[in-house]
Protein backbone atom coordinates (compact mmCIF):
# COMPACT_ATOMS: atom_id res chain seq x y z
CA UNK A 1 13.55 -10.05 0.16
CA UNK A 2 12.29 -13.48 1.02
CA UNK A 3 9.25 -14.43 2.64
CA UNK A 4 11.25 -15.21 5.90
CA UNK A 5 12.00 -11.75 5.68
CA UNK A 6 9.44 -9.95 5.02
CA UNK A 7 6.65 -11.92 6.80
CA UNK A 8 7.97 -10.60 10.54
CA UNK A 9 7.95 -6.98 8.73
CA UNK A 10 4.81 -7.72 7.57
CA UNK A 11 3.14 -8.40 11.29
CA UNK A 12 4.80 -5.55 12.73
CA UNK A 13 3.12 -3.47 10.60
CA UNK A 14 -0.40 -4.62 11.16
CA UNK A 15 0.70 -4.35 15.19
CA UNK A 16 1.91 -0.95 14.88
CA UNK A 17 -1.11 -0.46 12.25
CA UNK A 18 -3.59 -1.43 14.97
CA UNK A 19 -2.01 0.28 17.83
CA UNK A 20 -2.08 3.39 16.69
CA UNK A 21 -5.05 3.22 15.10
CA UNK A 22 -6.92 2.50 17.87
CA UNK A 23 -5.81 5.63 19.16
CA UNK A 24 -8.85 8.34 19.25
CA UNK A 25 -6.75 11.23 17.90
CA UNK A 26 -5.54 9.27 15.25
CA UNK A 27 -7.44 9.18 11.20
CA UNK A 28 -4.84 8.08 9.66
CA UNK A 29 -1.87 5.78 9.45
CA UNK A 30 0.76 5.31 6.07
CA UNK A 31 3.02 2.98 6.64
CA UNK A 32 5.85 2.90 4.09
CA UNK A 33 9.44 1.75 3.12
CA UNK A 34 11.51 4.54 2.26
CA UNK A 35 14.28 4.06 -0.52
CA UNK A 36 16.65 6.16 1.10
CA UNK A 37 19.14 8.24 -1.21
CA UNK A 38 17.14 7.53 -4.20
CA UNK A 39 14.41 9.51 -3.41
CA UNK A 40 17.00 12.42 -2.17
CA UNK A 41 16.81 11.95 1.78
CA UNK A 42 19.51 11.90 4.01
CA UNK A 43 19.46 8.58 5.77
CA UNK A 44 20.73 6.21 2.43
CA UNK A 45 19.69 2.91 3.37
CA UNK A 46 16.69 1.41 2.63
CA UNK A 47 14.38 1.81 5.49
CA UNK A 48 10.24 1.54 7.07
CA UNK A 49 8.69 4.80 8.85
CA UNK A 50 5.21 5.04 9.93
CA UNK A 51 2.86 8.60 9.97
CA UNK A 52 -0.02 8.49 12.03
CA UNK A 53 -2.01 11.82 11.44
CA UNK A 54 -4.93 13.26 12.76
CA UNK A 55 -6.58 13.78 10.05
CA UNK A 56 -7.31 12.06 6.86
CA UNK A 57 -5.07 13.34 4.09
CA UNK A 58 -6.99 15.37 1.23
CA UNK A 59 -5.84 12.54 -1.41
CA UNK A 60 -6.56 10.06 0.71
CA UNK A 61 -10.12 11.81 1.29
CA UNK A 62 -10.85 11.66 -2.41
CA UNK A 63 -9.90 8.29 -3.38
CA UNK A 64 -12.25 7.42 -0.26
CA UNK A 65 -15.15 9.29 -2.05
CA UNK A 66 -14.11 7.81 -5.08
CA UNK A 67 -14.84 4.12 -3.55
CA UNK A 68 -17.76 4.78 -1.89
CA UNK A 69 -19.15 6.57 -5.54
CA UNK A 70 -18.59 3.50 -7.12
CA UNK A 71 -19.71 1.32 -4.70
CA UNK A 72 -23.03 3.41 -4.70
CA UNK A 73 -23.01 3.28 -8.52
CA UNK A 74 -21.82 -0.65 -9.09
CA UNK A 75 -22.55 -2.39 -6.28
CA UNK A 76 -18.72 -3.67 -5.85
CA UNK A 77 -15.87 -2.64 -4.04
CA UNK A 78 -13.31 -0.04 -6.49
CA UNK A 79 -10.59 -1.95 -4.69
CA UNK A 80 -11.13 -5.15 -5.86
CA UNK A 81 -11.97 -4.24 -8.63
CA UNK A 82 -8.63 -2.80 -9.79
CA UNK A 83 -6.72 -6.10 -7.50
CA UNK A 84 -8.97 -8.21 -10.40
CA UNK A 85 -7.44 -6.19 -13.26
CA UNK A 86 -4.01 -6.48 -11.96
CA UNK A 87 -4.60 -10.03 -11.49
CA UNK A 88 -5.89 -10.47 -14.99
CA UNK A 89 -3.25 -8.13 -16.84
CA UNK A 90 -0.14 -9.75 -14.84
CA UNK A 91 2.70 -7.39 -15.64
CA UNK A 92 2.64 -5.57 -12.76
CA UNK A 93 1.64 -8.55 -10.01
CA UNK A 94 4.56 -8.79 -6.94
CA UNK A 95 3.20 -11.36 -4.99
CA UNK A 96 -0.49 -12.02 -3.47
CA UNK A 97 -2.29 -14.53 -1.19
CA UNK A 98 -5.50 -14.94 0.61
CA UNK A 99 -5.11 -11.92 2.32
CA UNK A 100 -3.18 -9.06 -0.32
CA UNK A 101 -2.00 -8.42 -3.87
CA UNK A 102 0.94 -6.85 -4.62
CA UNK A 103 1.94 -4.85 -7.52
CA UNK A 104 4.86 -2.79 -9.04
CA UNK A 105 4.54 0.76 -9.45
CA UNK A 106 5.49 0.24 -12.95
CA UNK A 107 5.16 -2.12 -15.80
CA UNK A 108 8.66 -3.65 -16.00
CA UNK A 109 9.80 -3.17 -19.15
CA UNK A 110 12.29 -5.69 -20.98
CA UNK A 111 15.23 -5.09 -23.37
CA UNK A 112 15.27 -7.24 -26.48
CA UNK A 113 19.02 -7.81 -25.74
């Protein structure tokens, strides 16, 4: 998708991100595109949903500890960290700017056709 594209996704995202969010019985917002068939649900195209729970998920909860443990036992934020690695590796770097990194869920792998 081209930046055209996905720049107007991108803001409604942070809007609906924000909106909800502000809401008091709300922890927790995932925003997500959903592959559609290949993942086995029944609407096949390719398409966004939003959750917005009230509670923070129990995964969610521990990678949350995790930061703050190594925050508390670096100094720096885990985050960053791992955007700096990505950075520095390369394979699995989408896109980033000022504002977000981007990676691939997987190390693309290449034939030696």
């Amino acid at each position: 998708m081209s930046e055209l594209r996905w720049h107007p996704l991108l803001r409604e995202w942070v809007d609906r991100y924000q909106e909800l969010g502000a809401r008091q019985e709300i922890d927790y917002v995932f925003i997500f595109e959903n592959k559609g068939k290949e993942i086995g649900v029944t609407i096949t195209h390719p398409h966004g949903q939003i959750y917005a729970y009230p509670f923070i998920p129990p995964i969610i909860r521990k990678e949350l500890d995790a930061s703050l443990e190594h925050k508390v036992r670096t100094g720096r934020c885990l985050i960053c960290d791992v955007a700096a690695e990505e950075k520095k590796d390369g394979r699995r770097m989408v896109v980033e700017n000022d504002s977000f990194v981007a990676c691939s869920s997987s190390i693309p792998s290449f034939s030696s056709q």
